[in-house]
C-alpha atoms as a PDB file:
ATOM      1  CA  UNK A   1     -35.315 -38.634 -11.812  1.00  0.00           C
ATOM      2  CA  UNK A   2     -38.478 -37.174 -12.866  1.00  0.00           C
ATOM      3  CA  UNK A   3     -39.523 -33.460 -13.061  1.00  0.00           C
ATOM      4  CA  UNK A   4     -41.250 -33.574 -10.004  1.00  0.00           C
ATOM      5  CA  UNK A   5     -38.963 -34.956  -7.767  1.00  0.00           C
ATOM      6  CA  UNK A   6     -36.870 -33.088  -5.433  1.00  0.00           C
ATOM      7  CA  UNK A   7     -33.415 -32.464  -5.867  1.00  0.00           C
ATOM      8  CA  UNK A   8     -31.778 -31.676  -2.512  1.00  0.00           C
ATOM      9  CA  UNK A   9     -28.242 -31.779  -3.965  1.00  0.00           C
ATOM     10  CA  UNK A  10     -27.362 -27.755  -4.395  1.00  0.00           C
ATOM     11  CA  UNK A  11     -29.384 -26.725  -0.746  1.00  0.00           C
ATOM     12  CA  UNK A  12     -25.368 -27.425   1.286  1.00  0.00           C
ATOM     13  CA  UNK A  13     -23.559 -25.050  -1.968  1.00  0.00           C
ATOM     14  CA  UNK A  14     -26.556 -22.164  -1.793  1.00  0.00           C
ATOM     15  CA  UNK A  15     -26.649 -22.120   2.286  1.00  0.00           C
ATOM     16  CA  UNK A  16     -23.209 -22.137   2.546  1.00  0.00           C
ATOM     17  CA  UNK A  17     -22.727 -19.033   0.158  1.00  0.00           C
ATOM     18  CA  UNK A  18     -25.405 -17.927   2.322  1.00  0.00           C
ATOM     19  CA  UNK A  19     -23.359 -17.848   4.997  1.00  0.00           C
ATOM     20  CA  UNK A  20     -20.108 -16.370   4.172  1.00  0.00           C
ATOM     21  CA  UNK A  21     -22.990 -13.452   2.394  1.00  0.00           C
ATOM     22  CA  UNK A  22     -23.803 -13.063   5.526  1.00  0.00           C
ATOM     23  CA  UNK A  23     -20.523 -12.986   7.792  1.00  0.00           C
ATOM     24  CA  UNK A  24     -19.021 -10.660   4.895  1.00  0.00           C
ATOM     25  CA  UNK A  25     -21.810  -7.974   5.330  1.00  0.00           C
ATOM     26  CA  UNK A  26     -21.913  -8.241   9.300  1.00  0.00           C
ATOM     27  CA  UNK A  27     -17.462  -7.927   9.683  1.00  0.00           C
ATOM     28  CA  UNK A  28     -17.761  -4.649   6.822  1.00  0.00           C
ATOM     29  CA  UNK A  29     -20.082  -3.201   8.869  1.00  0.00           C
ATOM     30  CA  UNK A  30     -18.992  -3.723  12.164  1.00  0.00           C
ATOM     31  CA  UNK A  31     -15.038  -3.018  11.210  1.00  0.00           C
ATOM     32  CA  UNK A  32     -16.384   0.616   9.541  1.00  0.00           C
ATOM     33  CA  UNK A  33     -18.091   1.193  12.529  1.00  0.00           C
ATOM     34  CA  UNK A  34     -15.724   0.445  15.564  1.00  0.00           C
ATOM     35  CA  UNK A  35     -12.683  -0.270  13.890  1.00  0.00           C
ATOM     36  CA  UNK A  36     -10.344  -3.303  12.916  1.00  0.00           C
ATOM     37  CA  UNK A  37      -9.350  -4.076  16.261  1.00  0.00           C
ATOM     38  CA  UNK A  38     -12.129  -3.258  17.902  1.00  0.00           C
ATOM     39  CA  UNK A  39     -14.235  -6.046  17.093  1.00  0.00           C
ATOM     40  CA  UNK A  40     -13.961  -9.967  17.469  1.00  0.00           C
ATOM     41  CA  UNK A  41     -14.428 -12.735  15.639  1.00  0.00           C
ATOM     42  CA  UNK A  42     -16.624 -14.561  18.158  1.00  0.00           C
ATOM     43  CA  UNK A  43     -19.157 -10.230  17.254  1.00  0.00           C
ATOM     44  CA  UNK A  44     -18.666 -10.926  13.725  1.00  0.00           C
ATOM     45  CA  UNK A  45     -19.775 -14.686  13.522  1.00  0.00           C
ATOM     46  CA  UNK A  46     -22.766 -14.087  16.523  1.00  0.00           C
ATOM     47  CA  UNK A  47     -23.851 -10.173  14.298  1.00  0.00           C
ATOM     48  CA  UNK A  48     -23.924 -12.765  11.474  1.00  0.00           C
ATOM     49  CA  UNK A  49     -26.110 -15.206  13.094  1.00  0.00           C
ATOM     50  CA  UNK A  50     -23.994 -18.213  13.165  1.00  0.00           C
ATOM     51  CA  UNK A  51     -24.019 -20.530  16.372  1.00  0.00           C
ATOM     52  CA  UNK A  52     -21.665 -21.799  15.376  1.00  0.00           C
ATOM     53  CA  UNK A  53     -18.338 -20.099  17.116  1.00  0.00           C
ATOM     54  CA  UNK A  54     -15.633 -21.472  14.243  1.00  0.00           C
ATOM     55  CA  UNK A  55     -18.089 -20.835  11.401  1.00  0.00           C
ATOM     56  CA  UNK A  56     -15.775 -18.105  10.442  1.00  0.00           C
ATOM     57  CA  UNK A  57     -12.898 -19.602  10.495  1.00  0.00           C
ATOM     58  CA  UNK A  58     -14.062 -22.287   8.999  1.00  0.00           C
ATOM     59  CA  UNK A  59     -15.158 -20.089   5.873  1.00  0.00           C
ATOM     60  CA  UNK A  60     -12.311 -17.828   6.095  1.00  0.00           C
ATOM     61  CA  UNK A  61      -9.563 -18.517   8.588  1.00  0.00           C
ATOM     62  CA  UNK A  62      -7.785 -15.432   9.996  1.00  0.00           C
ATOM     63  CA  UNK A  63      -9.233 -11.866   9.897  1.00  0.00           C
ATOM     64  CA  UNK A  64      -6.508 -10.995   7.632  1.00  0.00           C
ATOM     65  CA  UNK A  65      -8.528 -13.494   5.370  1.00  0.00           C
ATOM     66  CA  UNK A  66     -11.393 -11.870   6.016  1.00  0.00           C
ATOM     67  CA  UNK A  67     -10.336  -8.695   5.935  1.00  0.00           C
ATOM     68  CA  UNK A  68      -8.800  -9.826   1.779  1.00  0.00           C
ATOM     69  CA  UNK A  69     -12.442 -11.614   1.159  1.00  0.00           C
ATOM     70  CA  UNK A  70     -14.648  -8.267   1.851  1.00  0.00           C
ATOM     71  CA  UNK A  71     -11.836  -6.051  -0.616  1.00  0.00           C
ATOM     72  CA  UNK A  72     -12.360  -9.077  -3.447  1.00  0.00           C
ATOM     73  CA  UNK A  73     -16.052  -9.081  -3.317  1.00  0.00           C
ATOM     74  CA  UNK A  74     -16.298  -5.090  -3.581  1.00  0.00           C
ATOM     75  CA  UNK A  75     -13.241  -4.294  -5.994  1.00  0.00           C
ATOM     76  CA  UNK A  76     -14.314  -6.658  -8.521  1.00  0.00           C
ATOM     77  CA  UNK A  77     -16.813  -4.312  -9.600  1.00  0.00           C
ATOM     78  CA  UNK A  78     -14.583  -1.166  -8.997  1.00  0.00           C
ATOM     79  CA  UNK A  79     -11.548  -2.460 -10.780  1.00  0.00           C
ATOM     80  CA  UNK A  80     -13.876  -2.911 -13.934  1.00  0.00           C
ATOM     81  CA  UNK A  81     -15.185   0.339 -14.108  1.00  0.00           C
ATOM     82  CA  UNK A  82     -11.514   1.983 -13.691  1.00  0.00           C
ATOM     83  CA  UNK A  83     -10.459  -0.446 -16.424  1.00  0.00           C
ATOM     84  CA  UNK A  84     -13.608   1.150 -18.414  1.00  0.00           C
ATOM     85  CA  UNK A  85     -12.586   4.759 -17.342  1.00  0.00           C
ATOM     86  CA  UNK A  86      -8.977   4.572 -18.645  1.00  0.00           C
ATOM     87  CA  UNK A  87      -9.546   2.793 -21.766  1.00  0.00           C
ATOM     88  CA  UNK A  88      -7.823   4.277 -24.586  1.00  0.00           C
ATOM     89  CA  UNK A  89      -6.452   7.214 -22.413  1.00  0.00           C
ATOM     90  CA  UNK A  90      -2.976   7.137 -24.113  1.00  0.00           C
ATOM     91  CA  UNK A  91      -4.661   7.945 -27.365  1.00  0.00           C
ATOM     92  CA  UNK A  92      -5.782  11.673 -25.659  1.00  0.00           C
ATOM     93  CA  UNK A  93      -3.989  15.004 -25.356  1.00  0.00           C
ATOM     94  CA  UNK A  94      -2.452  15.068 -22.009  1.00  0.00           C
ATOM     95  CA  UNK A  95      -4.951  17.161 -19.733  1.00  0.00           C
ATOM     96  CA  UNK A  96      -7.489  15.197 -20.538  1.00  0.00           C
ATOM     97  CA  UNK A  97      -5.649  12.161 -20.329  1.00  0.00           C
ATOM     98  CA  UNK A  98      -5.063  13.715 -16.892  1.00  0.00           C
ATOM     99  CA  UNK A  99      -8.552  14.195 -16.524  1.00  0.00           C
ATOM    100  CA  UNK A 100      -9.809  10.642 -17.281  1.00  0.00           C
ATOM    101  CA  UNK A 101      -6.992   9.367 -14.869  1.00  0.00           C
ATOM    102  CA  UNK A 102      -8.421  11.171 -12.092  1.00  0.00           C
ATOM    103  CA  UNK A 103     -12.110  10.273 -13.074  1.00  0.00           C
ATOM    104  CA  UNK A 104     -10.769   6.293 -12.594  1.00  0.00           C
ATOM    105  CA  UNK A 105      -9.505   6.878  -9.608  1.00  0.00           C
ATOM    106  CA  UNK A 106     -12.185   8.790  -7.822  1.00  0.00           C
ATOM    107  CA  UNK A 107     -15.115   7.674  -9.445  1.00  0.00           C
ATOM    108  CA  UNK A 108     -15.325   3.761  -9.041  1.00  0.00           C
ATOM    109  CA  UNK A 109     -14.797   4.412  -5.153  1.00  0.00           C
ATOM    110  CA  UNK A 110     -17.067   7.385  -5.456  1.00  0.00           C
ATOM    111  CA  UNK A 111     -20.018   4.929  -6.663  1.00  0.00           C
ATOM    112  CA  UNK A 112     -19.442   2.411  -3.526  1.00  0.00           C
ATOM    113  CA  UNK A 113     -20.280   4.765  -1.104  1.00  0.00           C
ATOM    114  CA  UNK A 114     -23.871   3.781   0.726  1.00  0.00           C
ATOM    115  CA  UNK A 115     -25.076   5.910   3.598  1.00  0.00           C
ATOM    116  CA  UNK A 116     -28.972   3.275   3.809  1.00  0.00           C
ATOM    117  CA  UNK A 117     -29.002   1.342   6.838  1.00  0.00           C
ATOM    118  CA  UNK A 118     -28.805  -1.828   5.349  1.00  0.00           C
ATOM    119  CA  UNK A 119     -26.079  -1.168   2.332  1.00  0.00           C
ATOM    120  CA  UNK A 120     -22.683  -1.834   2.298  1.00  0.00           C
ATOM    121  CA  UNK A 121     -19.988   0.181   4.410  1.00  0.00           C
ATOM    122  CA  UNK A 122     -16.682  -0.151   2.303  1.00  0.00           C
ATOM    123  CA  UNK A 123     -15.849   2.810   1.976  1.00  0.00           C
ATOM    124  CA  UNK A 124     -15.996   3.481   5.976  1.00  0.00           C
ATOM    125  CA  UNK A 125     -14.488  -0.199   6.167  1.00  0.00           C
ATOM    126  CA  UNK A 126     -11.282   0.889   3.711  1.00  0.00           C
ATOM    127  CA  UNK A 127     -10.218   4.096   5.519  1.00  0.00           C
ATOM    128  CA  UNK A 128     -10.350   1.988   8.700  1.00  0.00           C
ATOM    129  CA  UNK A 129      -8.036  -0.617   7.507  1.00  0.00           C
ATOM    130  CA  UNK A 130      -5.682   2.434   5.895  1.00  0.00           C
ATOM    131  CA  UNK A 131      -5.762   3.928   8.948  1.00  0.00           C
ATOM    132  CA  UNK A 132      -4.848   0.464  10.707  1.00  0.00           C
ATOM    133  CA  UNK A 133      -1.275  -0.017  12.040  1.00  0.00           C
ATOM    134  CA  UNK A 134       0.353  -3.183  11.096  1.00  0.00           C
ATOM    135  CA  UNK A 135      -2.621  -3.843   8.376  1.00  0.00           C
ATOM    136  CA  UNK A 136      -0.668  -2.584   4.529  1.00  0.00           C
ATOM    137  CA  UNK A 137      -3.861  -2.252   2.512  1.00  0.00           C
ATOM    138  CA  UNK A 138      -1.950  -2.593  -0.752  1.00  0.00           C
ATOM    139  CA  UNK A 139       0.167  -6.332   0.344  1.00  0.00           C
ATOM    140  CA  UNK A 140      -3.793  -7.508   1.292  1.00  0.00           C
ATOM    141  CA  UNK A 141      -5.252  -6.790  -2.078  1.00  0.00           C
ATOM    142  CA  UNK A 142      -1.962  -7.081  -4.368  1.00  0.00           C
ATOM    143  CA  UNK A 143      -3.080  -9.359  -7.126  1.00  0.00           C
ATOM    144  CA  UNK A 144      -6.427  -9.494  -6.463  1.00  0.00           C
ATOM    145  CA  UNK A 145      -8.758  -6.816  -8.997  1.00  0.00           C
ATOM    146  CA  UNK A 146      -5.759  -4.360  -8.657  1.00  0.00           C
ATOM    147  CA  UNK A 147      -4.963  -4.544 -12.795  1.00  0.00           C
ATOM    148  CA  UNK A 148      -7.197  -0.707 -12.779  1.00  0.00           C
ATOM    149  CA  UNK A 149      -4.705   0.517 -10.296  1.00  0.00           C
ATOM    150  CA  UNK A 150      -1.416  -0.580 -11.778  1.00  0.00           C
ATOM    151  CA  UNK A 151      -2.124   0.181 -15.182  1.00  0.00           C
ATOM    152  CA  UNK A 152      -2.897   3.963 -13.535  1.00  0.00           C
ATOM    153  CA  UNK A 153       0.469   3.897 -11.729  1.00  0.00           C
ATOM    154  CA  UNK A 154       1.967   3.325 -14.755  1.00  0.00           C
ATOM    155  CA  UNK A 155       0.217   5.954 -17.031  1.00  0.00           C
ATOM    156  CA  UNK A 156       1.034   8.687 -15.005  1.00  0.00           C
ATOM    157  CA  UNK A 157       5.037   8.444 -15.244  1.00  0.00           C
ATOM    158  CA  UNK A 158       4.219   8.330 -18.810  1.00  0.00           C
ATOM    159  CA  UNK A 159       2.078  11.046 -19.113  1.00  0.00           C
ATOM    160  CA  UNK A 160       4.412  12.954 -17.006  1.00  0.00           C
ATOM    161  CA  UNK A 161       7.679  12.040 -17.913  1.00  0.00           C
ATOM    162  CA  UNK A 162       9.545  15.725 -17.039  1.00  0.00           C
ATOM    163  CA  UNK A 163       8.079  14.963 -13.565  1.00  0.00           C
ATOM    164  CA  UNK A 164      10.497  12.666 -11.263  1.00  0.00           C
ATOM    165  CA  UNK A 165       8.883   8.790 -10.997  1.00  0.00           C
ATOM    166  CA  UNK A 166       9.401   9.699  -6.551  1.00  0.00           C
ATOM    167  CA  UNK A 167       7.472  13.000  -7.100  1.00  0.00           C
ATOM    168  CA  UNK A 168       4.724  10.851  -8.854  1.00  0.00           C
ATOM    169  CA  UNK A 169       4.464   7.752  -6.655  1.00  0.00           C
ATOM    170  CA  UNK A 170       3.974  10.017  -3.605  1.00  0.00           C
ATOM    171  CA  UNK A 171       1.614  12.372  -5.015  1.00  0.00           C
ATOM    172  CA  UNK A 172      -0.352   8.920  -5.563  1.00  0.00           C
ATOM    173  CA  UNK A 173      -0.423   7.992  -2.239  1.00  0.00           C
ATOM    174  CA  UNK A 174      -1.215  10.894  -1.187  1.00  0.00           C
ATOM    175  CA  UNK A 175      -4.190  10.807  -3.751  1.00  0.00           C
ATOM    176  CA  UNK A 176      -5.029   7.548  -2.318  1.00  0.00           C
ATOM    177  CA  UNK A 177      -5.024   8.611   1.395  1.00  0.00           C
ATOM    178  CA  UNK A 178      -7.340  11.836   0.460  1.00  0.00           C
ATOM    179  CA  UNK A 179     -10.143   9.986  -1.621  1.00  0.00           C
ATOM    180  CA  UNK A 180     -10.218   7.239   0.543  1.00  0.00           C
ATOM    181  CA  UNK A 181     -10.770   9.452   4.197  1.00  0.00           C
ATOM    182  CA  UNK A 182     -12.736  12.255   2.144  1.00  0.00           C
ATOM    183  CA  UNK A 183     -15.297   9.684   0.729  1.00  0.00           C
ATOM    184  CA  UNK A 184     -15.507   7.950   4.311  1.00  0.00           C
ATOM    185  CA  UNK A 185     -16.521  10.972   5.596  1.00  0.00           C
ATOM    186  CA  UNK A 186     -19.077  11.537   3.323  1.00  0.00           C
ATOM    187  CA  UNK A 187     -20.379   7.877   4.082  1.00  0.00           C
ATOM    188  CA  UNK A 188     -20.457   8.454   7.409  1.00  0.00           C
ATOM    189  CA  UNK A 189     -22.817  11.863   6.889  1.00  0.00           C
ATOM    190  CA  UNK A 190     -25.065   9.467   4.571  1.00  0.00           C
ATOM    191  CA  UNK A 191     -25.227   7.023   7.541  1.00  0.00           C
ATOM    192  CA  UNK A 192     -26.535   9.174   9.677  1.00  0.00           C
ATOM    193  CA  UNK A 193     -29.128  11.229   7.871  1.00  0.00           C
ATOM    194  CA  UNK A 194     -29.284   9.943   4.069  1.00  0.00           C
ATOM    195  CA  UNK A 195     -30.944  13.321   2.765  1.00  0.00           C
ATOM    196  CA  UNK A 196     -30.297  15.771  -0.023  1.00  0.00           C
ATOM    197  CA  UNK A 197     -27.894  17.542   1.825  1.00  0.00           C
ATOM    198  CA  UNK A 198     -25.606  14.682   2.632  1.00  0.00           C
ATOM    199  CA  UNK A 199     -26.449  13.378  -1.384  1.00  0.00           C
ATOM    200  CA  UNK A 200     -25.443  16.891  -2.815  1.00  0.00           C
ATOM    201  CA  UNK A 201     -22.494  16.902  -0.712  1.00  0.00           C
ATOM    202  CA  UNK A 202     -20.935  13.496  -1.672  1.00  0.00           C
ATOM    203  CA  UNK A 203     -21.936  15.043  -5.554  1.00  0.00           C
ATOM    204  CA  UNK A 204     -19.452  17.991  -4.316  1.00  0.00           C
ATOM    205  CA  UNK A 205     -16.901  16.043  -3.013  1.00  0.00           C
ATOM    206  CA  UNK A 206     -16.327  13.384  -5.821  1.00  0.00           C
ATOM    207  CA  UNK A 207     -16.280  16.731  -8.305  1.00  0.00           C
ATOM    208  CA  UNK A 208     -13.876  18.616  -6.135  1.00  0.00           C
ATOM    209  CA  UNK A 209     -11.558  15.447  -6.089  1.00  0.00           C
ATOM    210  CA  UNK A 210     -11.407  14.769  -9.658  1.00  0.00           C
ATOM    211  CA  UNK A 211     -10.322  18.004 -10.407  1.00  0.00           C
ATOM    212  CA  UNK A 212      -7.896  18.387  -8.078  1.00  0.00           C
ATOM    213  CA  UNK A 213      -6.336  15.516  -8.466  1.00  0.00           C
ATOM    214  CA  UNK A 214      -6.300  16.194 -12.139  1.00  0.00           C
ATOM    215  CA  UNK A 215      -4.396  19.780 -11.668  1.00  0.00           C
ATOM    216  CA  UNK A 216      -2.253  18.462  -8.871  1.00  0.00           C
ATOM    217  CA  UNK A 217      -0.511  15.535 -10.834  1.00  0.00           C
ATOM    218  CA  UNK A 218       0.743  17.995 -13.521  1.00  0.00           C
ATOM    219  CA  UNK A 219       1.897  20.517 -11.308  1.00  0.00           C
ATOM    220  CA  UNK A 220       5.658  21.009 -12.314  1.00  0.00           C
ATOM    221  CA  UNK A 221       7.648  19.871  -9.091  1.00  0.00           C
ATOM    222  CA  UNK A 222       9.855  22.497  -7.091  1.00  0.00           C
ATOM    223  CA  UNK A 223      13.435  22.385  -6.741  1.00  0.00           C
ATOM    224  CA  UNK A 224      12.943  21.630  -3.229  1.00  0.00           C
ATOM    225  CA  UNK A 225      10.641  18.368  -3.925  1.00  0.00           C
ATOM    226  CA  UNK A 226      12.812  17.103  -6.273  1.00  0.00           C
ATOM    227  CA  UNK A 227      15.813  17.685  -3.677  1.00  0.00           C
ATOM    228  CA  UNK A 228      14.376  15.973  -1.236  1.00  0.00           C
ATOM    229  CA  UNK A 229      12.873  12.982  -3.684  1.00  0.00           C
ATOM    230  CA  UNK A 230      16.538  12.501  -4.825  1.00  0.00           C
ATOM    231  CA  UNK A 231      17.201  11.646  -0.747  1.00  0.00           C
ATOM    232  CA  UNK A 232      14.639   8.721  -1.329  1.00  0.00           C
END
């Protein structure tokens, strides 16, 4: 083949990564927006601009499938940066261990927030499958760019050893359920008017998180938590 003939061979691979691009962005923003069950497949694949009515399931299968693709593509890139975050936090005096915990779990999530009109939505698109009955966020993405997360849950028992491993395990999902529904809300305010004011107070929020979450995980527990986490 010479250099100036045409290679076809690659055009399928490209368009069809083109495609599933394209349904990915169009079902994150239209499940932050109205909801997991509140919109179709047949909304997703025509907002993508397929004609095709089984393109998605063709690319995908079920929503669930979906639903696991759009968490892979985003937490690829948050599940490194935790990694970064914690990195050698077992070598540091405990506060600041603390500290640098919090940091990886706020942060990362923090920096996927996008208020422009044409950026990504996962933020909005996590708290909506949280808040999802029947949808377990954690059994979707288990395995998949969760090492960040697991090596966190870990940590912390360490860290806190005097503290019971229930006491610990629910203040992290309660962790969880706060950053994820604080920093939605804060995507939502960018959404709507991405200004100073709604930059500043995402800024506020991600600060006020970190160091909460930082005093709240060493807080010694009360006789009447640790009563009622021996009931668990």
């Amino acid at each position: 083949m010479g250099p100036l003939d045409d290679d076809h061979s690659d055009r399928p691979v490209r368009g069809e990564a083109k495609t599933r691009e394209r349904i990915l962005d169009a079902a994150e923003r239209l499940f932050a927006e109205h909801g997991i069950d509140g919109v179709s497949i047949a909304r997703i694949t025509a907002e993508a601009g397929q004609r095709n009515a089984s393109a998605l399931q063709y690319h995908f299968g079920t929503k669930t499938d979906l639903i696991r693709e759009i968490f892979a593509r985003r937490m690829a890139v948050v599940n490194a940066r935790r990694l970064e975050l914690i990195a050698g936090v077992d070598t540091l005096p405990r506060a600041e261990a603390l500290r640098r915990i919090a940091e990886a779990l706020v942060l990362p999530f923090a920096e996927q927030v996008d208020g422009g009109p044409d950026g990504k939505a996962y933020v909005r698109f996590t708290a909506q499958v949280y808040a999802t009955p029947g949808l377990r966020m954690w059994e979707i993405v288990r395995g998949r760019h969760d090492e960040g997360i697991r090596r966190i849950a870990a940590l912390v028992p360490w860290l806190l050893a005097e503290i019971p491993r229930a006491v610990l395990r629910e203040r992290l999902a309660l962790t969880t359920t706060l950053i994820i529904h604080s920093l939605a809300e804060r995507e939502r305010m960018l959404a709507a008017d991405p200004g100073p004011e709604a930059r500043a107070a995402l800024a506020m929020t991600t600060a006020t998180l970190i160091e909460m979450i930082a005093g709240s995980l060493a807080l010694p527990a009360s006789d009447q938590v640790v009563a009622v986490a021996d009931l668990s």
